[in-house]
Protein backbone atom coordinates (compact mmCIF):
# COMPACT_ATOMS: atom_id res chain seq x y z
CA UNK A 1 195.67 163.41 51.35
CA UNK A 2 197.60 162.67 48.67
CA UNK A 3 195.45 159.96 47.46
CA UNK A 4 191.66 159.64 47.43
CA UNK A 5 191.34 157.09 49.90
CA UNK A 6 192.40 158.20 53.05
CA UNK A 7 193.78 154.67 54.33
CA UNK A 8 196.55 153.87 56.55
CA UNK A 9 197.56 150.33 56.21
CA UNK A 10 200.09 149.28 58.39
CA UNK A 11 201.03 145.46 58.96
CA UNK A 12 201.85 143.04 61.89
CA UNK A 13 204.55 143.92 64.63
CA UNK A 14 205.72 142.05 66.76
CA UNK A 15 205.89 138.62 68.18
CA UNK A 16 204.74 139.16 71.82
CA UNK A 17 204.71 137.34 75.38
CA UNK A 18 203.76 137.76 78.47
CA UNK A 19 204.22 135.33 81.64
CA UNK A 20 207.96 135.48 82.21
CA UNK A 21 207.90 131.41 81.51
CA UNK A 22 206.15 131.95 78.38
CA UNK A 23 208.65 134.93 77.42
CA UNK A 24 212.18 132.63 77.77
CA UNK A 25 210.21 130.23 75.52
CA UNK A 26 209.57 132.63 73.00
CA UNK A 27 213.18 134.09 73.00
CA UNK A 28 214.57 130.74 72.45
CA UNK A 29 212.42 130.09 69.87
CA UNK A 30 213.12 133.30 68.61
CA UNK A 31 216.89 132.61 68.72
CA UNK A 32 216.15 129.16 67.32
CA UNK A 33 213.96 129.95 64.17
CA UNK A 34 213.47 133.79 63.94
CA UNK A 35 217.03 134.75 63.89
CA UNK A 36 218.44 131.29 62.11
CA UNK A 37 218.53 133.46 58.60
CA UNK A 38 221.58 132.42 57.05
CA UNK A 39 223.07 135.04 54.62
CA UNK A 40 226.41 135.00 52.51
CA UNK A 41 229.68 136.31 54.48
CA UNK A 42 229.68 139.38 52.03
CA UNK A 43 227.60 140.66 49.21
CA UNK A 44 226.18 143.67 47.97
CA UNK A 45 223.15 144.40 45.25
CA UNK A 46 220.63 146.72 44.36
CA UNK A 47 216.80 145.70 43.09
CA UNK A 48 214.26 147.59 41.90
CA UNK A 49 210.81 148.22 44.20
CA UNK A 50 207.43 149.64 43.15
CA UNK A 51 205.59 151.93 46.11
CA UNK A 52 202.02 151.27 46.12
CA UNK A 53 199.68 153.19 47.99
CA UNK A 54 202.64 154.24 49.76
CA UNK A 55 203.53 150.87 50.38
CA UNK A 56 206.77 148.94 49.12
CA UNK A 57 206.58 145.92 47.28
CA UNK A 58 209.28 143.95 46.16
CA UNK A 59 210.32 140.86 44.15
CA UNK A 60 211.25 137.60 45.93
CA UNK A 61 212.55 134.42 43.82
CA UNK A 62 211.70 130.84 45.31
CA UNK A 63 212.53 127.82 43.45
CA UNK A 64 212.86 129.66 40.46
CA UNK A 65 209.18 131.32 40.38
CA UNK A 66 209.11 134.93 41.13
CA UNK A 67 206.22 136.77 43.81
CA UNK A 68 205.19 139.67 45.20
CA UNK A 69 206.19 140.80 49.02
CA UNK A 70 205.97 143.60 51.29
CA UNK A 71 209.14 144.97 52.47
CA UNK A 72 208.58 145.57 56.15
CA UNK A 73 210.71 147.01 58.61
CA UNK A 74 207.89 146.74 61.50
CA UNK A 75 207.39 142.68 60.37
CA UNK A 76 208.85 139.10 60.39
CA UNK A 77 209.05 137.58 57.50
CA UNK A 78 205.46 135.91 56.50
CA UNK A 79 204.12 133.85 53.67
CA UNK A 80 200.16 133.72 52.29
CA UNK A 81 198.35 130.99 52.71
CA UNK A 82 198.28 129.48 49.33
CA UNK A 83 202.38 130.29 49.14
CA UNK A 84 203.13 127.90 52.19
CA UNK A 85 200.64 125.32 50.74
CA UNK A 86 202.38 125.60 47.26
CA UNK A 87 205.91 125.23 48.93
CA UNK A 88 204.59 122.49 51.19
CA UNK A 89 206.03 123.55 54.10
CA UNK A 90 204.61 121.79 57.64
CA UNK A 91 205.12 124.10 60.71
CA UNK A 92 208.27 124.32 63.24
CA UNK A 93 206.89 126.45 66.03
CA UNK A 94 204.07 128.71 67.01
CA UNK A 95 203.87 131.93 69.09
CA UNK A 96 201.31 134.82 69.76
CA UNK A 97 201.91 137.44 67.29
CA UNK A 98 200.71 141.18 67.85
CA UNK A 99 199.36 143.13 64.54
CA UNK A 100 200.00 147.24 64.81
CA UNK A 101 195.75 147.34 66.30
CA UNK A 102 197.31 145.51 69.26
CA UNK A 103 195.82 142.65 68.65
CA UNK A 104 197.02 139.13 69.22
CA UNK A 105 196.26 136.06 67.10
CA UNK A 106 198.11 132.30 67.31
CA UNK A 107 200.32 131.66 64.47
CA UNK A 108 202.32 128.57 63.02
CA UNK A 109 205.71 129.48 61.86
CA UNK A 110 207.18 127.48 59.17
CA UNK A 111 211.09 127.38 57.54
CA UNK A 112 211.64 128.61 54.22
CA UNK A 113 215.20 127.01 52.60
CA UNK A 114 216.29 129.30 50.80
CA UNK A 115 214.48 132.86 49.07
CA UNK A 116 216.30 135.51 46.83
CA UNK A 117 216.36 138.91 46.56
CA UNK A 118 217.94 139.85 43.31
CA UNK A 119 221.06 137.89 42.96
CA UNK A 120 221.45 137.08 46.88
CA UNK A 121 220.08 133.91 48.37
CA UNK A 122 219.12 133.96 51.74
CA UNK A 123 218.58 130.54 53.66
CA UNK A 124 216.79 129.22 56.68
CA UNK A 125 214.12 132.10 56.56
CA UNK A 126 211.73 131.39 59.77
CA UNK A 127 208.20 133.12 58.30
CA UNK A 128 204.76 132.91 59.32
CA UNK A 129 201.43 132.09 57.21
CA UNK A 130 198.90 135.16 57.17
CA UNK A 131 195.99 136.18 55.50
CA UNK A 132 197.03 139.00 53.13
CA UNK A 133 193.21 139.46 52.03
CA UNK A 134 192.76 142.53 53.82
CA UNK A 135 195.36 144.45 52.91
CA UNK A 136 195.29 142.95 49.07
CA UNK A 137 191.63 144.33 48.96
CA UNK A 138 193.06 148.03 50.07
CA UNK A 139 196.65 147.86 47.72
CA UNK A 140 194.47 146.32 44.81
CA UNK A 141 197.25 144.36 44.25
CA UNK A 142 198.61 140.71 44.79
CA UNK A 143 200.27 139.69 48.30
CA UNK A 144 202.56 136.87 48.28
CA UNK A 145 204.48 137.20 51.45
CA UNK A 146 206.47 139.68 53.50
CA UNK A 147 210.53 140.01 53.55
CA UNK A 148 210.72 141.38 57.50
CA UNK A 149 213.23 142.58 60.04
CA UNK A 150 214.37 138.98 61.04
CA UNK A 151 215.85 138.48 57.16
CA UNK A 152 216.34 142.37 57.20
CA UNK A 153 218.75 142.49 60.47
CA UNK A 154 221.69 140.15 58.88
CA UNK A 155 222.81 143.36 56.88
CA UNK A 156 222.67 146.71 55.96
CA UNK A 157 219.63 148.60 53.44
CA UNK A 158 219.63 151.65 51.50
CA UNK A 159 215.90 152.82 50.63
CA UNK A 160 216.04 154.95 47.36
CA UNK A 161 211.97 156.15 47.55
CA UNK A 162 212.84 158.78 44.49
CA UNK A 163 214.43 156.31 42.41
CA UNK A 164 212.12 153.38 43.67
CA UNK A 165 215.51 151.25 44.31
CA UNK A 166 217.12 149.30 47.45
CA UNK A 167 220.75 148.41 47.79
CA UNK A 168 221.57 146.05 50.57
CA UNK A 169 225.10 144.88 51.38
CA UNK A 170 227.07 143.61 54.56
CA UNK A 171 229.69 146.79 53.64
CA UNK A 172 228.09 149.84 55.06
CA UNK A 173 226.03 152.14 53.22
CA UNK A 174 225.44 155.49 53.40
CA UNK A 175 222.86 158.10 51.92
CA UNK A 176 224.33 160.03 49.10
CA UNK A 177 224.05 163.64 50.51
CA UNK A 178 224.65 164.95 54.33
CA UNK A 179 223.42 163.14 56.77
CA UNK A 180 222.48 162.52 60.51
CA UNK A 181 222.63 159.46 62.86
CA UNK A 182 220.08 158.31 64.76
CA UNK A 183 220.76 155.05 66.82
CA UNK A 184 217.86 152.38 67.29
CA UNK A 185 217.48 149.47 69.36
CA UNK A 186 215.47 146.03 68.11
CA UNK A 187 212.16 145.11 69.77
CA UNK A 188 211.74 141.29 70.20
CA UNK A 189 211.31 140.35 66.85
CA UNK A 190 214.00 142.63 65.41
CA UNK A 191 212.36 145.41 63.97
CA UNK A 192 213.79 148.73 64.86
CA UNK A 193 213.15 151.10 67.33
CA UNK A 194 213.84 154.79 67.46
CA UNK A 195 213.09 157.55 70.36
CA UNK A 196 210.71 160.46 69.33
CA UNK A 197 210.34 163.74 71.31
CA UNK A 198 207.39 165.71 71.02
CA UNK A 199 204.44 167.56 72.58
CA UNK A 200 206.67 167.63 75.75
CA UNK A 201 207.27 163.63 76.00
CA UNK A 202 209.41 161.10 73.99
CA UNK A 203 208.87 157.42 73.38
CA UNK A 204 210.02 154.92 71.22
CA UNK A 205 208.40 154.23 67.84
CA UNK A 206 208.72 151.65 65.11
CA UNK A 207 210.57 152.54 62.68
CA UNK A 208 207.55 150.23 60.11
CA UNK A 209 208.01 150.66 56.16
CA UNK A 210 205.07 148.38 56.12
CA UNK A 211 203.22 151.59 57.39
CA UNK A 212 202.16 154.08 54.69
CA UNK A 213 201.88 156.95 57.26
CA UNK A 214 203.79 159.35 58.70
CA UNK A 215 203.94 159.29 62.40
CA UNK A 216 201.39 156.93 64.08
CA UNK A 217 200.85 158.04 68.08
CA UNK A 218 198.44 156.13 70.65
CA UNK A 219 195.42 158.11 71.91
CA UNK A 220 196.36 157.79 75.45
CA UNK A 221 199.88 159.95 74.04
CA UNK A 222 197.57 162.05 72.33
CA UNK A 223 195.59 163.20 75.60
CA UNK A 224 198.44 163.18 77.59
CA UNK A 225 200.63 165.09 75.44
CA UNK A 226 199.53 168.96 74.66
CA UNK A 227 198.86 168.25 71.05
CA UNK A 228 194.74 167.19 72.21
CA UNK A 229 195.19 171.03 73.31
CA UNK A 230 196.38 172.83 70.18
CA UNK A 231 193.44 172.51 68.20
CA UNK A 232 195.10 171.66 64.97
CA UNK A 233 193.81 168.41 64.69
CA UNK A 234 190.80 167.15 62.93
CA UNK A 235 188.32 164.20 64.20
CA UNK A 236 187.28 161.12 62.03
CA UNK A 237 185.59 158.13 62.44
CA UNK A 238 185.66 154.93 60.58
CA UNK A 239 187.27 151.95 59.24
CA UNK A 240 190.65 153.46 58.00
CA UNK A 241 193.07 151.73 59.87
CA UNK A 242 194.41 148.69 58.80
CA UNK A 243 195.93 145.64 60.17
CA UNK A 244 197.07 142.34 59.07
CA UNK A 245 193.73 141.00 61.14
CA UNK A 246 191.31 143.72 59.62
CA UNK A 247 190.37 146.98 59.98
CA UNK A 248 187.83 148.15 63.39
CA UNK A 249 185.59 151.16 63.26
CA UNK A 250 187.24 153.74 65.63
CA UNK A 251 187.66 157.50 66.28
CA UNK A 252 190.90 159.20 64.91
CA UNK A 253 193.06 162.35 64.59
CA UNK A 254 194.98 163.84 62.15
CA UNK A 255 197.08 166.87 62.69
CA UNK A 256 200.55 168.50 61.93
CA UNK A 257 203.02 169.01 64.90
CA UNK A 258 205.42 171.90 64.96
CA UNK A 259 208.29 170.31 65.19
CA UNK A 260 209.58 166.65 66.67
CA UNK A 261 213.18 164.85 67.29
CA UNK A 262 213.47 161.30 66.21
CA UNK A 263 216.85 160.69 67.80
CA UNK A 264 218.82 164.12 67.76
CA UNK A 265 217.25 164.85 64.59
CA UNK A 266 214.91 167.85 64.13
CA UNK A 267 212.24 168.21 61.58
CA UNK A 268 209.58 170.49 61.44
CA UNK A 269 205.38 170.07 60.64
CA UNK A 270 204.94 166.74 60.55
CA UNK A 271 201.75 164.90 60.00
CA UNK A 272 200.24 163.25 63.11
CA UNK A 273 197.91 160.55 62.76
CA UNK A 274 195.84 159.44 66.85
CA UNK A 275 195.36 155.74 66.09
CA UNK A 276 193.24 153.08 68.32
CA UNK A 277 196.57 150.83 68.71
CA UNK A 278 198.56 151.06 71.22
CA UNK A 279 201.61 151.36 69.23
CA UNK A 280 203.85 154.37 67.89
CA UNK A 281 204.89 154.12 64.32
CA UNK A 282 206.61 156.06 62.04
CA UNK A 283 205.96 154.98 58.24
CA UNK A 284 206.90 155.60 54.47
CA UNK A 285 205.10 159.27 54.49
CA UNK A 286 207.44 160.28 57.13
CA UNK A 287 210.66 158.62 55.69
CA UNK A 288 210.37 159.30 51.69
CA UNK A 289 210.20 162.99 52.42
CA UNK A 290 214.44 162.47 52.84
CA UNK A 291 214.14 160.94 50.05
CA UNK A 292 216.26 157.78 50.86
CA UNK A 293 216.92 156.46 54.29
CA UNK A 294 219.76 153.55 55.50
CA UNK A 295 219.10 151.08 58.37
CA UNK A 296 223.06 150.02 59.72
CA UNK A 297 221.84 146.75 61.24
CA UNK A 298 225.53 145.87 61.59
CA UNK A 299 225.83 149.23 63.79
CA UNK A 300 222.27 149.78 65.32
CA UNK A 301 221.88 153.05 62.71
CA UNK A 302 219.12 155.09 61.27
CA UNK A 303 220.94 157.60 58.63
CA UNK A 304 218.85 160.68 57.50
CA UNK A 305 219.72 163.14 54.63
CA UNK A 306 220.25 166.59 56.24
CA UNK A 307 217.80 167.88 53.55
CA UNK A 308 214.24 166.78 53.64
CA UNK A 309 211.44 167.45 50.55
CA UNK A 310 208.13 169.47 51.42
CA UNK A 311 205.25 167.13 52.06
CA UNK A 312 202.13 167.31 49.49
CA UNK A 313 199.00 168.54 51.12
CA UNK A 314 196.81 166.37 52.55
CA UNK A 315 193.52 167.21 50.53
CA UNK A 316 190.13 164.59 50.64
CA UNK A 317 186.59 164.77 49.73
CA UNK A 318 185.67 164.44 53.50
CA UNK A 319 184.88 160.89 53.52
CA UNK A 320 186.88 157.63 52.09
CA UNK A 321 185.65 155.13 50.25
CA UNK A 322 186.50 151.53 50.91
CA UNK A 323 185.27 148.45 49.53
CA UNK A 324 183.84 145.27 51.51
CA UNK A 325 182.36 141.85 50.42
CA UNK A 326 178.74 143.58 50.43
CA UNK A 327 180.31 146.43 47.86
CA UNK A 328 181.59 149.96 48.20
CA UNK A 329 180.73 151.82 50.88
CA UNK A 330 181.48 154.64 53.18
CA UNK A 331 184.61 153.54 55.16
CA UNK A 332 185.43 156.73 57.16
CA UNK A 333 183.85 160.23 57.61
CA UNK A 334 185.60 163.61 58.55
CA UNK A 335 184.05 165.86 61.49
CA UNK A 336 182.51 168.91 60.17
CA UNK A 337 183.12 167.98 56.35
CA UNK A 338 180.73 168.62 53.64
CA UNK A 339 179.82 165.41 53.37
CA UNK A 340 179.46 164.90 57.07
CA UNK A 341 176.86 167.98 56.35
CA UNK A 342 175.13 166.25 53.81
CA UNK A 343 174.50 163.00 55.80
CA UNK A 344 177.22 160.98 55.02
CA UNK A 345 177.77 158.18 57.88
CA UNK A 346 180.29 154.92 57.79
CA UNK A 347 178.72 152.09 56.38
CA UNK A 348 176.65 154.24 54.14
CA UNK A 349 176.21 151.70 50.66
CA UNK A 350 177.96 153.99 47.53
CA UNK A 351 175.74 153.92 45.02
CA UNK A 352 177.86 156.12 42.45
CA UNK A 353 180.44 158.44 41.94
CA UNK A 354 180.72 160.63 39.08
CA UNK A 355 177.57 158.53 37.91
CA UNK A 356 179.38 155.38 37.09
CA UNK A 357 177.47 152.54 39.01
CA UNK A 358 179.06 150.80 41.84
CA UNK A 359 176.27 148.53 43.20
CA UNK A 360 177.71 145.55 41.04
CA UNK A 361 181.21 146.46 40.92
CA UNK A 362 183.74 143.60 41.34
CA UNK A 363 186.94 144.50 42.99
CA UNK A 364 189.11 144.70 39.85
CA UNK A 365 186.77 147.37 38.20
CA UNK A 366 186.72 149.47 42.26
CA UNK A 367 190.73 149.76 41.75
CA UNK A 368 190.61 150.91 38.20
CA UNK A 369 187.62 153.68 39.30
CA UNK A 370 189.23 154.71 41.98
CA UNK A 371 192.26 155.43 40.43
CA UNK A 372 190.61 157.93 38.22
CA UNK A 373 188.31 159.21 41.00
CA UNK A 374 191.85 159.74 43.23
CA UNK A 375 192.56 162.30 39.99
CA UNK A 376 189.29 164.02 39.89
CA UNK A 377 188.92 167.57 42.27
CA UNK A 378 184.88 167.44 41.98
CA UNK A 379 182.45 164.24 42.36
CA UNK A 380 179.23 163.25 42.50
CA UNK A 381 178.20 160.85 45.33
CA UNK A 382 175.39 158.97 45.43
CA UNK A 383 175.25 156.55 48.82
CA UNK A 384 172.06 154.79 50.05
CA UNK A 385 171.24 154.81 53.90
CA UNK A 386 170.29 151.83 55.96
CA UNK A 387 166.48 153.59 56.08
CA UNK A 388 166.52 153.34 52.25
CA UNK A 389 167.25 156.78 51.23
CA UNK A 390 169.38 157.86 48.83
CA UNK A 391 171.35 161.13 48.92
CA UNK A 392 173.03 162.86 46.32
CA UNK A 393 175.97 165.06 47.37
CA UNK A 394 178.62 167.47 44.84
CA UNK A 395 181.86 167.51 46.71
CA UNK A 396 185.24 169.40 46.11
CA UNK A 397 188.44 168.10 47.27
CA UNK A 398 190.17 170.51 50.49
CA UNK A 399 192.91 170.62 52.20
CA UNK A 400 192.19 168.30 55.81
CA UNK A 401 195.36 170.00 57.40
């Protein structure tokens, strides 16, 4: 991987119903709160973003004090906790929502007035109130809120990930090179949807910048489909996927397929990753290799530059370390890896790596260590099993794929 820890985090979904009474409630309430973003007649403006962790992160203005949100495609539009407290906002509605595990929790929704991005103001944002602790523990960053596909779908949005920019406008945008079209359809709570052919089969897939993988596939695809067959993928097991409502040990796969279509698009050895949810996904791995993509809300578009970058190899130490409220520990271990060899099982307390002492490290001090460990090509592990042994183990970075 590119990064030491081997972590997918990929955020909430969708709203979702199910008795037929329950689902006309839902779609007026949808139509009523989710979709009651106002936006000016015409505009157009361009903000910076940071990526972290593959994720994208930009800056949202309310009442004159700026924050920190996730820009997610595969979202609604959500506030923290202590945000909706500080904006004292009292709720309008409440529906199930569905995180990318396929899990379902009961949230409140509550009304923003009015948010900016850059110099636009955006009013009547419907967003709902989630616990970004989670994911803030894996970013090592600050999580104020989410700007999602309900805000997202009253224009158009050009993704710049080389130049770390967006440009969103009610004209029409376009990449700056050759491109293709690929048309997508909105699932209930307006995040985009395009159709991916692969392995013999084709279903549709989120298009989710709030995932930092490449393409995301269900295990039940993954048997069905002849990629279970090929033997290019590799096994894991662990704590590595994340949702907005944690992160479950589970068995995964991670492999590169030949080729795939998203839309009438062809491109060739992409990474696969078998996930527990029931979802397909297709995050910020897969799209920054064109190095900008546009979503055409206005006409239903995905544009793709012709011309895609060569992905970085996907190189770990065999195991990832994550950190929980009892300290760092193992969080997911690779089938037949060295450190597999040597013992190494999820859960596993990490004692040390490179000899600098994690058994009192606070969470600030884990991000600043592991962005130097991400750098190193050689550590030194030292993890303490549940029996009260310690192990000692030298590992060298190689490539998983």
């Amino acid at each position: 991987m590119k990064k030491l820890l081997l972590i997918i985090i990929i955020f909430c979904s969708a709203l979702h119903a199910q008795a037929p009474e329950a689902a006309t409630d839902d779609i007026k309430n949808r139509d009523k709160f989710l979709y009651a973003v106002k936006a000016p007649k015409t505009f157009e403006e361009s903000i910076d973003i940071q990526i972290v962790n593959g994720e994208i992160l930009v800056p949202v203005t309310i009442k004159g004090k700026t924050y920190q949100f996730l820009f997610d495609t595969g979202a609604t539009c959500a506030l923290s906790p202590k945000l909706k407290e500080e904006l004292h906002l009292t709720a309008l509605t409440s529906s199930h929502l569905t995180d990318s595990a396929g899990d379902q929790s009961f949230q409140y929704f509550y009304m923003i007035k009015s948010l900016s991005l850059g110099g636009i103001t955006f009013k009547q944002v419907c967003a709902a109130s989630i616990d970004f602790k989670n994911l803030e523990n894996m970013l090592c960053t600050s999580l104020d809120g989410v700007i999602g596909a309900n805000l997202m779908r009253t224009c158009n949005w050009r993704i710049d990930y080389e130049n770390k920019k967006i440009q969103f406008s009610t004209n029409k945008l376009i990449p700056k090179t050759d491109y293709t079209t690929t048309d997508f359809t909105e699932n209930f709570s307006g995040s985009p949807l395009v159709t991916i052919t692969t392995g013999g089969y084709y279903f549709e897939t989120i298009a989710d910048t709030g995932n930092n993988g490449n393409l995301d596939i269900s295990e039940a695809m993954y048997f069905k489909s002849r990629m279970s067959e090929s033997g290019h993928f590799k096994k894991s097991i662990g704590k590595g996927f994340y949702s907005f409502m944690g992160n479950k040990e589970h068995i995964a796969y991670d492999g590169i397929q030949d080729s795939l279509y998203i839309g009438t698009t062809l491109v060739f050895k992409q990474h696969v990753r078998v996930s527990p949810s029931p979802m397909f996904m297709l995050g910020n791995d897969f799209f920054s290799q064109f190095g900008e993509i546009v979503f055409n809300w206005e006409n239903k578009q995905l544009y793709l530059p012709v011309n895609t970058k060569p992905g970085e190899p996907e190189v770990i130490f065999g195991f990832t370390p994550i950190i929980t409220e009892g300290g760092v520990e193992v969080g997911v271990v690779y089938e037949d890896s060295e450190a597999q060899k040597m013992g190494f099982e999820v859960g596993d307390k990490i004692l040390s790596i490179n000899r600098a002492d994690l058994t009192n490290v606070s969470k600030l001090q884990w991000c600043k260590l592991r962005e130097i460990f991400k750098k190193e090509k050689n550590i030194e592990v030292t993890i303490l099993k549940p029996d009260g042994i310690k192990k000692t183990a030298q590992l060298a970075k190689y490539n998983l794929l």
